[in-house]
C-alpha atoms as a PDB file:
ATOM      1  CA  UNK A   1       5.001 -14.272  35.138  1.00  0.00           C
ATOM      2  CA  UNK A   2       1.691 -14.308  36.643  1.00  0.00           C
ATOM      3  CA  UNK A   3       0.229 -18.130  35.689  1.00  0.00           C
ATOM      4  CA  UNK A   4      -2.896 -18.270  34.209  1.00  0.00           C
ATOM      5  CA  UNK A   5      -5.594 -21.320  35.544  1.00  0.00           C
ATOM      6  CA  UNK A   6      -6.839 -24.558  33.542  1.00  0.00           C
ATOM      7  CA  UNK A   7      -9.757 -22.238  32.302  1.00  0.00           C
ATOM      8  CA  UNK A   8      -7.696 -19.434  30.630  1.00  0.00           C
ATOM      9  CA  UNK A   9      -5.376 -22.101  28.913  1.00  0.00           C
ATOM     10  CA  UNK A  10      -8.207 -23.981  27.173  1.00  0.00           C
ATOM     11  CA  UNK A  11      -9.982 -26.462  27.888  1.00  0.00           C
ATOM     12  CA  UNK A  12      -7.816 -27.838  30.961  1.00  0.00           C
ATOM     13  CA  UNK A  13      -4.538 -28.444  28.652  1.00  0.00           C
ATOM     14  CA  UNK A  14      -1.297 -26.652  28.687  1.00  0.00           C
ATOM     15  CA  UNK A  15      -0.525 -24.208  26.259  1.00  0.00           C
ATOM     16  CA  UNK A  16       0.075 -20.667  25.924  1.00  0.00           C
ATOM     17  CA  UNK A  17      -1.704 -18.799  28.594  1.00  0.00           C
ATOM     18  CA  UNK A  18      -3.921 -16.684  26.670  1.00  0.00           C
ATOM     19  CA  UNK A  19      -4.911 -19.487  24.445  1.00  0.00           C
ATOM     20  CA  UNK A  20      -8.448 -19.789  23.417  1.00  0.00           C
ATOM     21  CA  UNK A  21      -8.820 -15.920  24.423  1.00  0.00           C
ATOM     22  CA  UNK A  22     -10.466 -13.260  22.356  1.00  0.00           C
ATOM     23  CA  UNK A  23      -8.624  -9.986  22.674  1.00  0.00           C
ATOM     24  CA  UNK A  24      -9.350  -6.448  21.033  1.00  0.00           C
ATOM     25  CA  UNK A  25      -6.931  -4.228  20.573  1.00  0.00           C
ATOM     26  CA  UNK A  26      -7.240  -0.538  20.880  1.00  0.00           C
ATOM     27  CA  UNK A  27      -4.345   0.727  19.089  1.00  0.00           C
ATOM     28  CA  UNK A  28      -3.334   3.276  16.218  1.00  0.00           C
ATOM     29  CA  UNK A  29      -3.540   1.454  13.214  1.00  0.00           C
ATOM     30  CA  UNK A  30      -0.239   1.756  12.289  1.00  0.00           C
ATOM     31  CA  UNK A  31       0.830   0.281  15.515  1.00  0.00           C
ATOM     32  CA  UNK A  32      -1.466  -2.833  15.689  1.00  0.00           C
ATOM     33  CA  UNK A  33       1.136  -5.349  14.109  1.00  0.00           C
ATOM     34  CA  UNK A  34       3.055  -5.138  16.904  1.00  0.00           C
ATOM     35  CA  UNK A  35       0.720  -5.220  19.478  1.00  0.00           C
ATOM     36  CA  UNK A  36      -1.055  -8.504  17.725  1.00  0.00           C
ATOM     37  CA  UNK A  37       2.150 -10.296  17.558  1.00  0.00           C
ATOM     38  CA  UNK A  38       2.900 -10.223  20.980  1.00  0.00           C
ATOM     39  CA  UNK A  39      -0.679 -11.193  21.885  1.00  0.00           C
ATOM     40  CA  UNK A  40      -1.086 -13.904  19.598  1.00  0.00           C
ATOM     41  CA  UNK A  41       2.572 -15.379  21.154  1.00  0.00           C
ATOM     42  CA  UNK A  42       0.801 -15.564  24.439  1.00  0.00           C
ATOM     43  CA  UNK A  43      -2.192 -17.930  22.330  1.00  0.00           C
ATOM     44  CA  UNK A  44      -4.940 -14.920  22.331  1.00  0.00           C
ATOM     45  CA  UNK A  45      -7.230 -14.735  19.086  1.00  0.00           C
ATOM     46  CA  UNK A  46      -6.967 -11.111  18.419  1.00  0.00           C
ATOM     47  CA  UNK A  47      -9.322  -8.573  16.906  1.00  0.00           C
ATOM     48  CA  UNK A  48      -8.306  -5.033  15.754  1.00  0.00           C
ATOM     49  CA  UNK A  49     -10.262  -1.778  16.851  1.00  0.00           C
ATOM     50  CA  UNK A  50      -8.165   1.378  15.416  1.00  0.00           C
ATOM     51  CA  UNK A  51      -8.990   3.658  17.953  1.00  0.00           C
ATOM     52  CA  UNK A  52      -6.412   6.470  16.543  1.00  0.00           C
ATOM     53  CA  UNK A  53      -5.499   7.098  13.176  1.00  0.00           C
ATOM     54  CA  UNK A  54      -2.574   9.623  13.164  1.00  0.00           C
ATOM     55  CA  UNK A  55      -1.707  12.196  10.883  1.00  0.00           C
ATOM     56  CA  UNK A  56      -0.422  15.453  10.422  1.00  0.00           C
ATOM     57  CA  UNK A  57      -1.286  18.801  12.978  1.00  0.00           C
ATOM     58  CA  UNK A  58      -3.547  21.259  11.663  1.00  0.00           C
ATOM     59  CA  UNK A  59      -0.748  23.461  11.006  1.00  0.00           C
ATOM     60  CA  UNK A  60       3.312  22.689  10.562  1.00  0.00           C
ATOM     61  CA  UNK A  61       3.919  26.359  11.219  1.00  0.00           C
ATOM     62  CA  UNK A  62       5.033  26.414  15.021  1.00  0.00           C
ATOM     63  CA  UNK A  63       6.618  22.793  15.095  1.00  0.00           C
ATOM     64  CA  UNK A  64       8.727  24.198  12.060  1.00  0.00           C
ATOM     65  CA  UNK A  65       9.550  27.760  14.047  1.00  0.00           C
ATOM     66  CA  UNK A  66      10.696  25.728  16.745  1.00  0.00           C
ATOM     67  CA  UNK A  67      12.706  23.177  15.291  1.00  0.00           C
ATOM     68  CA  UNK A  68      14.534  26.364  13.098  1.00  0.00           C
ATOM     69  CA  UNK A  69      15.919  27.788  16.454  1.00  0.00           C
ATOM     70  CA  UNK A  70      16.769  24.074  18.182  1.00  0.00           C
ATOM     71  CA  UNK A  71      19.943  26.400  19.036  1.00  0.00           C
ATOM     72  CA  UNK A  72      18.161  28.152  21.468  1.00  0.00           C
ATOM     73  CA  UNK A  73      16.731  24.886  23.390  1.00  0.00           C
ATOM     74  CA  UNK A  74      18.384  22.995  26.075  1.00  0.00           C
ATOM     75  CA  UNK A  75      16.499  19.712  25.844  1.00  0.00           C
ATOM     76  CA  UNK A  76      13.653  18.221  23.500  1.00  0.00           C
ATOM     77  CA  UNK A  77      11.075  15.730  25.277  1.00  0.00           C
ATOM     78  CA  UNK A  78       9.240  13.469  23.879  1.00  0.00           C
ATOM     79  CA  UNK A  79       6.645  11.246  25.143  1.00  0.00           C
ATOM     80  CA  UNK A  80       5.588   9.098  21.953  1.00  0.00           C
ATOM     81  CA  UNK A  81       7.484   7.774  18.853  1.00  0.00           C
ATOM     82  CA  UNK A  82       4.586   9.593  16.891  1.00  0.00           C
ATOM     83  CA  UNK A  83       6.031  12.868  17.971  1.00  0.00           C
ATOM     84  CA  UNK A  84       9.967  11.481  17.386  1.00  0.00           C
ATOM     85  CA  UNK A  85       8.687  10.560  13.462  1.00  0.00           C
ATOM     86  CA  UNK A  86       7.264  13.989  12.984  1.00  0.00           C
ATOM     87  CA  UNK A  87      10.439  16.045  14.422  1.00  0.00           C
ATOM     88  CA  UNK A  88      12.720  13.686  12.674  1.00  0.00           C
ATOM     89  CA  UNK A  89      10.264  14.249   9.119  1.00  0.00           C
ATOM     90  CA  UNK A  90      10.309  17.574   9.533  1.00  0.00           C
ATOM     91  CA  UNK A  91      14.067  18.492  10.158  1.00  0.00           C
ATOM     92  CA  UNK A  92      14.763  16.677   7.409  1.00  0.00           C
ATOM     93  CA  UNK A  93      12.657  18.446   5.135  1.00  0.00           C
ATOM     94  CA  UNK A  94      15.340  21.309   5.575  1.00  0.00           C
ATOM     95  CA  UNK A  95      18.241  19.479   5.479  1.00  0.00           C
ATOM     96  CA  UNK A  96      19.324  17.725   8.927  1.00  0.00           C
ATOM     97  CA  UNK A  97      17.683  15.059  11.453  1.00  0.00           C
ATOM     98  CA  UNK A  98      18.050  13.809  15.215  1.00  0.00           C
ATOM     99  CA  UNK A  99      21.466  12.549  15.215  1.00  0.00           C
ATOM    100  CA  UNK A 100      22.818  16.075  13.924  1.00  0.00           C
ATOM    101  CA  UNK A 101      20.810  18.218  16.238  1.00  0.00           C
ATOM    102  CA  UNK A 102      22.839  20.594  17.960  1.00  0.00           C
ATOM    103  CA  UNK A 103      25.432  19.242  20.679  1.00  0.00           C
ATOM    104  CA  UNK A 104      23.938  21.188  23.343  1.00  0.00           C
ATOM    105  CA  UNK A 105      20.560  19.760  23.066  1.00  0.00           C
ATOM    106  CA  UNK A 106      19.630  16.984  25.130  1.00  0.00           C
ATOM    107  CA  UNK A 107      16.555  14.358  24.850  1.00  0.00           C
ATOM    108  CA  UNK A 108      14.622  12.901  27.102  1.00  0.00           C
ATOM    109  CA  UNK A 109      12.396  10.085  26.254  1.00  0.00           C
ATOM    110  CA  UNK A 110       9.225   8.841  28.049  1.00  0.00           C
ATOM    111  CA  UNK A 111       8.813   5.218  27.490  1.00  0.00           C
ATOM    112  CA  UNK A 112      10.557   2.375  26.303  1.00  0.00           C
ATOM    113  CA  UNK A 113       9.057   2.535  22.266  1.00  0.00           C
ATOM    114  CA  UNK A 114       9.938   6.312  22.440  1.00  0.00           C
ATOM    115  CA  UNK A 115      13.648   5.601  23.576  1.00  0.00           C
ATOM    116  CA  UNK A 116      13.798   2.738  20.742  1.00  0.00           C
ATOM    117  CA  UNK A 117      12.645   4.950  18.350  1.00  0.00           C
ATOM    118  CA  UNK A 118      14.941   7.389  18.782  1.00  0.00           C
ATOM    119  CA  UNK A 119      17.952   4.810  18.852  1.00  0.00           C
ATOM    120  CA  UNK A 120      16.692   3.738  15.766  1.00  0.00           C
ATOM    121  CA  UNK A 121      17.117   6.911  14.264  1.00  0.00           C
ATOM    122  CA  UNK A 122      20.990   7.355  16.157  1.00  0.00           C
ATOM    123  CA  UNK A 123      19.934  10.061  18.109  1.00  0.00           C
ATOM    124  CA  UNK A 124      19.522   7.717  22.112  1.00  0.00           C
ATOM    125  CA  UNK A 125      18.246   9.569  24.265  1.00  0.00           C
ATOM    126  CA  UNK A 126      20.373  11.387  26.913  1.00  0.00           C
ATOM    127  CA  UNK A 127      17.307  10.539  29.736  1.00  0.00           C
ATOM    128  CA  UNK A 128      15.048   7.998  30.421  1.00  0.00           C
ATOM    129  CA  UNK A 129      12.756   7.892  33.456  1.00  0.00           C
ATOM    130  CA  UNK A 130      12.834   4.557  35.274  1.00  0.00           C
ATOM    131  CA  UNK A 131       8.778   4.709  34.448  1.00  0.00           C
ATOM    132  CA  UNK A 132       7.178   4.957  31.660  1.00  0.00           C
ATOM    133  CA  UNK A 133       4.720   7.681  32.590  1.00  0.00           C
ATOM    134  CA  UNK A 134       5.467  11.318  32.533  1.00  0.00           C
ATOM    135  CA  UNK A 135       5.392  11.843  36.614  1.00  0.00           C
ATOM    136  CA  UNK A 136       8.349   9.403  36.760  1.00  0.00           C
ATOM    137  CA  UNK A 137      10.539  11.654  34.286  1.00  0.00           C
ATOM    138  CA  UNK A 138       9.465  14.556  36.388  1.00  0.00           C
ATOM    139  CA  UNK A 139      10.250  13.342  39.598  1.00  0.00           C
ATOM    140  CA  UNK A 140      13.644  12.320  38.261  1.00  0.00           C
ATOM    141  CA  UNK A 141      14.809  14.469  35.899  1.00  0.00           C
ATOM    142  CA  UNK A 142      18.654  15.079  36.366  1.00  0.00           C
ATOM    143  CA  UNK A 143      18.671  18.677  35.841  1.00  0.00           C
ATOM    144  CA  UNK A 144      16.473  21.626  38.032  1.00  0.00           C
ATOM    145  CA  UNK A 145      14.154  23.188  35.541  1.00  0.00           C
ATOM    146  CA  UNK A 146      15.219  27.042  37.019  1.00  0.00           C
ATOM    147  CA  UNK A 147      16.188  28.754  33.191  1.00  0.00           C
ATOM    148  CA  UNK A 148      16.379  25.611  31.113  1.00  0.00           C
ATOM    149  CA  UNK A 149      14.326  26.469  28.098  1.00  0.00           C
ATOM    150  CA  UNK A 150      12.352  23.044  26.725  1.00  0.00           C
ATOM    151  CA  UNK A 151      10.701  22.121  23.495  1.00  0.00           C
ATOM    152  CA  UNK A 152       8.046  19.587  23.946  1.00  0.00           C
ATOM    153  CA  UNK A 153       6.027  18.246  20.737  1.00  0.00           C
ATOM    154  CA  UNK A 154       2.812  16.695  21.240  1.00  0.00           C
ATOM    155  CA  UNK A 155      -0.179  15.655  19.921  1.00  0.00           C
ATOM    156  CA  UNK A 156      -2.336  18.328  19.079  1.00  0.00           C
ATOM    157  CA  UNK A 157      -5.446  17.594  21.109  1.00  0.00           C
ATOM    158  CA  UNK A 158      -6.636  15.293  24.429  1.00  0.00           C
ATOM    159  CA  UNK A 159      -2.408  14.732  25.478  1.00  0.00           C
ATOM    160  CA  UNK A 160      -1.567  15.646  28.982  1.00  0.00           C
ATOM    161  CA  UNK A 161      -0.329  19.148  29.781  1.00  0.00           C
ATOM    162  CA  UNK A 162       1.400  17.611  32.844  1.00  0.00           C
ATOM    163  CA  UNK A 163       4.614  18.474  31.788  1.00  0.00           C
ATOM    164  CA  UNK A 164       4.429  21.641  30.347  1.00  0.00           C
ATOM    165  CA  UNK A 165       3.057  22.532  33.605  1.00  0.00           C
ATOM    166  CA  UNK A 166       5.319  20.500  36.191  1.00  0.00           C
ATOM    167  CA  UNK A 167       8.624  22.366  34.071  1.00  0.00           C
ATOM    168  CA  UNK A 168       6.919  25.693  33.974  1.00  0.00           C
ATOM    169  CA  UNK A 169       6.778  25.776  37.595  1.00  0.00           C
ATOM    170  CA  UNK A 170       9.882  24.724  38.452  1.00  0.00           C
ATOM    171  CA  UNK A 171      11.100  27.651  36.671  1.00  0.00           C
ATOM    172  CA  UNK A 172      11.628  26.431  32.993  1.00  0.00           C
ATOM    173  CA  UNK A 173      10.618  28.056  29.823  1.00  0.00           C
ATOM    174  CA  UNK A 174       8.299  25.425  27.874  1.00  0.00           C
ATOM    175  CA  UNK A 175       7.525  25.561  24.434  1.00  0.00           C
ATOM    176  CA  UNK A 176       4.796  23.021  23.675  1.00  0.00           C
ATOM    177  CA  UNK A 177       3.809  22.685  20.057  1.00  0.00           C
ATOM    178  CA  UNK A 178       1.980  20.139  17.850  1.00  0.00           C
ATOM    179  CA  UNK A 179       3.682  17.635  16.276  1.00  0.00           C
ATOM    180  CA  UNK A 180       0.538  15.063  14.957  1.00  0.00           C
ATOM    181  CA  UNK A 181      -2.698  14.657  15.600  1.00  0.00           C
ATOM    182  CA  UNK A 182      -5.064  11.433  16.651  1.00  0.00           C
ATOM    183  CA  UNK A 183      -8.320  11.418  15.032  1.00  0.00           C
ATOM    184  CA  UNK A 184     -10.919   9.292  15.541  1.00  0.00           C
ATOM    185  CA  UNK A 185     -11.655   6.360  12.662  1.00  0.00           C
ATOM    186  CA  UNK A 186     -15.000   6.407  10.805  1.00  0.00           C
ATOM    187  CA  UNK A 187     -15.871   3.373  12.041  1.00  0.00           C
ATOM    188  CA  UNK A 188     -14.980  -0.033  14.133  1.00  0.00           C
ATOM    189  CA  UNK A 189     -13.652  -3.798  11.881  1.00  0.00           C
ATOM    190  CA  UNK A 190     -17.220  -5.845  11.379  1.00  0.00           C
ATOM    191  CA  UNK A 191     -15.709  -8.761  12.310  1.00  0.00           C
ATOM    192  CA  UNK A 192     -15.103  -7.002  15.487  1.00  0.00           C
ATOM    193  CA  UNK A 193     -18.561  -5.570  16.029  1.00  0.00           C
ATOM    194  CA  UNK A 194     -20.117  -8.898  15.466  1.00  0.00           C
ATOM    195  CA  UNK A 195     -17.469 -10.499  18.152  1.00  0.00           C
ATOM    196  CA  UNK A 196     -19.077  -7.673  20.661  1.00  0.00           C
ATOM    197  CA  UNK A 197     -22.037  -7.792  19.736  1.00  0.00           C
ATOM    198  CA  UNK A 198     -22.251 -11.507  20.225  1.00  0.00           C
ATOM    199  CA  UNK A 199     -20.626 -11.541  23.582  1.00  0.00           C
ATOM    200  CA  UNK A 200     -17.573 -13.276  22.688  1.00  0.00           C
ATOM    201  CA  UNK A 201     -14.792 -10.839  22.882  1.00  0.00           C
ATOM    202  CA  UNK A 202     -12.575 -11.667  26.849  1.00  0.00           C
ATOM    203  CA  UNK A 203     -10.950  -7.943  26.883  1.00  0.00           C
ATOM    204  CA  UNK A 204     -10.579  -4.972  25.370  1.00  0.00           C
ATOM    205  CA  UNK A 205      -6.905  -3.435  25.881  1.00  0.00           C
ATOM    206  CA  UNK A 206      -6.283   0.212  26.114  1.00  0.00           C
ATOM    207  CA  UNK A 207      -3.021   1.980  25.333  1.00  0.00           C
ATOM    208  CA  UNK A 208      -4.239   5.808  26.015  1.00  0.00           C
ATOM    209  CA  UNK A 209      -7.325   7.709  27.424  1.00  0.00           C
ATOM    210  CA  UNK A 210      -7.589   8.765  23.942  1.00  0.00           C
ATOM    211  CA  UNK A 211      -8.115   5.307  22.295  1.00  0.00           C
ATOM    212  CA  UNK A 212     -10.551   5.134  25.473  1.00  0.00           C
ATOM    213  CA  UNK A 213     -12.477   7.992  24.721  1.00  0.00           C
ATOM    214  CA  UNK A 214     -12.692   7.118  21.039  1.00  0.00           C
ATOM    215  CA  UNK A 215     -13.338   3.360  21.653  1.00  0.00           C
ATOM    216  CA  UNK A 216     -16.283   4.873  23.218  1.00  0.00           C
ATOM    217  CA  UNK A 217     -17.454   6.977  20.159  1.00  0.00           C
ATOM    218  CA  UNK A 218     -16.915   4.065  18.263  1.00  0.00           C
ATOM    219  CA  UNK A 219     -19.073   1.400  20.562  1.00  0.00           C
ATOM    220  CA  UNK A 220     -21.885   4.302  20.475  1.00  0.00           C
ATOM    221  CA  UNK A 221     -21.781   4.729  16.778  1.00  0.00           C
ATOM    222  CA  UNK A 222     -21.916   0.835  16.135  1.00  0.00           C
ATOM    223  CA  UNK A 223     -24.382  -0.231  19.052  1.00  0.00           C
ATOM    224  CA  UNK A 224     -26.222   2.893  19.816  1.00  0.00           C
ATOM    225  CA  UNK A 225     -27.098   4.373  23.174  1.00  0.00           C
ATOM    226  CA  UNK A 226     -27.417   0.982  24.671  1.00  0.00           C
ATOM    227  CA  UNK A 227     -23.584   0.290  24.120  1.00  0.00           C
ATOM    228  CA  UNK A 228     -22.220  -0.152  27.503  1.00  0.00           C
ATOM    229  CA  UNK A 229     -24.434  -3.301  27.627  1.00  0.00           C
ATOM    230  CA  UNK A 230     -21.826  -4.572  25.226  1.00  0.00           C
ATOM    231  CA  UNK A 231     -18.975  -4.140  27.382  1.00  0.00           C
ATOM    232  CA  UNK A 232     -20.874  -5.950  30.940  1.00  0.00           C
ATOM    233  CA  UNK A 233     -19.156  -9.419  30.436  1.00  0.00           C
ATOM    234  CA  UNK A 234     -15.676  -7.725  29.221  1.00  0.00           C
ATOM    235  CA  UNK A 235     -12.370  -7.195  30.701  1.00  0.00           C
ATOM    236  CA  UNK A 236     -10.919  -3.865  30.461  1.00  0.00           C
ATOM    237  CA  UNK A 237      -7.128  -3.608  30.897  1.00  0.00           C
ATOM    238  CA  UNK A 238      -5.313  -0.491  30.543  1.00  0.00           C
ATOM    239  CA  UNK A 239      -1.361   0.456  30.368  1.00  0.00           C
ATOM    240  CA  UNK A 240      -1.064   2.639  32.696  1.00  0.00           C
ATOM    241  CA  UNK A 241      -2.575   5.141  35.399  1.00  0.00           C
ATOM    242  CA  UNK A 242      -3.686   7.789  33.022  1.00  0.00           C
ATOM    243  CA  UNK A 243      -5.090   5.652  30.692  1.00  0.00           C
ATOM    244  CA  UNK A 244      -7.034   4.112  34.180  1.00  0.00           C
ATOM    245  CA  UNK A 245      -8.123   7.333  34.735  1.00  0.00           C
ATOM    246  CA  UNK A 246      -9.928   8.408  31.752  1.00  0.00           C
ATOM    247  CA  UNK A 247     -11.376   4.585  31.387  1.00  0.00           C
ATOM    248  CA  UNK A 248     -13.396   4.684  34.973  1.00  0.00           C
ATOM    249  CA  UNK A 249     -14.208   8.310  33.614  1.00  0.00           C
ATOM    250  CA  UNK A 250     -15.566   6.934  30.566  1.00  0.00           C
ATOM    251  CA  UNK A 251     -16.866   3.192  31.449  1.00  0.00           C
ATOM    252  CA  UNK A 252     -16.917   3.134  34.909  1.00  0.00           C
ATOM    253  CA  UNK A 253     -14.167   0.320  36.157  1.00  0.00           C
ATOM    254  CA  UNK A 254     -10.949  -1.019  34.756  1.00  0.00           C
ATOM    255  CA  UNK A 255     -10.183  -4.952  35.666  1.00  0.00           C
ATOM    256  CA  UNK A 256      -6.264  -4.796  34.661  1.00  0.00           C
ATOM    257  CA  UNK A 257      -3.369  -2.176  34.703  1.00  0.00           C
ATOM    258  CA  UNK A 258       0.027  -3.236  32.955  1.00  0.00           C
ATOM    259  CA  UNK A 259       3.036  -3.304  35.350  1.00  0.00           C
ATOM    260  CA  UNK A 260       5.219  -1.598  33.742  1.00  0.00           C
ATOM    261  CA  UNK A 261       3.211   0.056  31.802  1.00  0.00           C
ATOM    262  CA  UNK A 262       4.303  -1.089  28.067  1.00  0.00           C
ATOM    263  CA  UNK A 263       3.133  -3.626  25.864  1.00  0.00           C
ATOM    264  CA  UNK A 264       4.940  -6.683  27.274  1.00  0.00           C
ATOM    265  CA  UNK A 265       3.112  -5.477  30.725  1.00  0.00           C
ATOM    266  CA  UNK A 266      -0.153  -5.278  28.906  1.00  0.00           C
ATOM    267  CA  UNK A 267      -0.109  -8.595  27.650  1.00  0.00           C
ATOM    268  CA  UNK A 268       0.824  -9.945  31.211  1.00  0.00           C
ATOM    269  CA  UNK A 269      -2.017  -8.170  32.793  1.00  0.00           C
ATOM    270  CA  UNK A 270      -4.543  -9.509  30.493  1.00  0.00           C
ATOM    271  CA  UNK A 271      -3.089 -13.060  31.284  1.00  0.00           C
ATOM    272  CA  UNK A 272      -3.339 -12.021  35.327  1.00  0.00           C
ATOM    273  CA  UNK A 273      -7.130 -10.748  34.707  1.00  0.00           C
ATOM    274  CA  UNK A 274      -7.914 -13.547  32.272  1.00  0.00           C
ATOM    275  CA  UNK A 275      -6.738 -16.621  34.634  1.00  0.00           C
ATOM    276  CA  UNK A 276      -9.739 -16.954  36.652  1.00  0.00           C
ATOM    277  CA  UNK A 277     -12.538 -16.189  34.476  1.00  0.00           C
ATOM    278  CA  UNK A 278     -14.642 -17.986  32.810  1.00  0.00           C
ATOM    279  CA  UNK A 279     -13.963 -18.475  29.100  1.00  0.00           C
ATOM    280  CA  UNK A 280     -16.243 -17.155  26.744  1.00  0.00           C
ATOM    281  CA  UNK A 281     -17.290 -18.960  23.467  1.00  0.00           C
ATOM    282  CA  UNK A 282     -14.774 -18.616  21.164  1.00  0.00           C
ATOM    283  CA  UNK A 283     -15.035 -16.147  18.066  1.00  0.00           C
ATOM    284  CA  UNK A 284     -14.735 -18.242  14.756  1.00  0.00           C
ATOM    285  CA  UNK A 285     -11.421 -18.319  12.703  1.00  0.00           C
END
């Protein structure tokens, strides 16, 4: 574990390295306790931004034709837990789940919360990439896609198509169909916008381009056209590549990437990118 200096702990003292630290979290709302436990147990003071609220597709038709002829599928990918929950709600609207899918039909997971999810719901999955991204499954997925046929529920808008694409070329057939969407919140926490807006926030942690991109509608709506101002003085830390990607897109620079790219790797990259900065006056209780 990367240590952090006498700065980052506080005041010179020892102590948890994230301890007088101001962290938002970019998160769906559902999926914020988890992330503010972790960075509270490093010391941070933690402030919410829901960047994603999730709910249903615009439709259930497709994800339902799909899931009624699982028969006909060789393996079912997921890449989130969001899209696990939906599959899992919606087989058992007629009458079966996960664990009783088919015997021929295999899972692969991307990501350690997808895996635990689906071991949750006693249906493990069959593969895991040693990555969490979706290049690593495809660069080591244990079958050739030549006449597999895959079902791959996603998010209905601003997901990757990268492996829809990647199988399609290798000579599978891909069914990709919407299993939730991500919408963007109304509107950021004030006791976040007045942490921002008084300079006293560390970083801001991103989980997804799309929390990225609607972080960014959010600061805009809140701050106005001046809103990158805001963000000069701020760490940005992302999970992963992709996520990198669509932040320098979007804001120009990232100062942290989680290695591996999960929470537990987020956390430790905002304690890497924290230790030798200067800390900022702290938010109130």
């Amino acid at each position: 574990m990367p240590e952090a200096s006498s700065e980052a702990r506080g005041a010179g003292s020892a102590g948890p390295p994230l301890l007088g630290r101001s962290i938002v979290v970019t998160r769906a709302e559902q999926q914020l306790g988890e992330a503010r436990q972790r960075f509270e147990q490093a010391g941070a003071r933690v402030l919410d931004l829901p960047a994603l609220v999730i709910g249903p597709p615009d439709a259930w038709g497709p994800l339902d034709d799909a899931l009624a002829e699982l028969d006909d599928f060789h393996w079912l990918v997921f890449s989130s837990g969001n899209g696990v929950d939906a599959v899992e709600q919606r087989l058992e609207r007629i009458g079966t789940n996960l664990a009783g899918r088919p015997r021929s039909l295999k899972i692969a997971a991307v990501g350690r919360k997808t895996a635990a999810r689906l071991e949750s719901l006693r249906a493990p999955a069959d593969f895991i990439p040693p990555a969490f991204v979706a290049e690593s499954l495809i660069e080591h997925f244990p079958v050739s896609g030549w006449g597999l046929r895959l079902l791959l529920p996603r998010v209905q808008s601003g997901g990757r198509t990268l492996l829809g694409e990647a199988f399609g070329e290798a000579g599978a057939r891909v069914v990709e169909v919407a299993a939730y969407e991500s919408r963007c919140p109304q509107q950021m926490p004030a006791a976040t916008a007045t942490a921002l807006a008084e300079q006293r926030i560390d970083a801001i942690t991103f989980s997804s381009g799309k929390t990225v991109l609607h972080s960014c509608q959010l600061f805009e709506r809140q701050f106005g056209d001046d809103w990158r101002r805001q963000l000069e003085a701020v760490a940005l830390i992302t999970i992963g590549p992709q996520t990198s990607r669509t932040c320098l897109e979007l804001l120009g620079r990232i100062d942290g990437q989680a290695d591996p790219h999960d929470l537990d790797g987020l956390v430790q990259a905002c304690i890497h990118t924290l230790a030798n900065r200067p800390q900022l006056r702290a938010a109130p209780g």
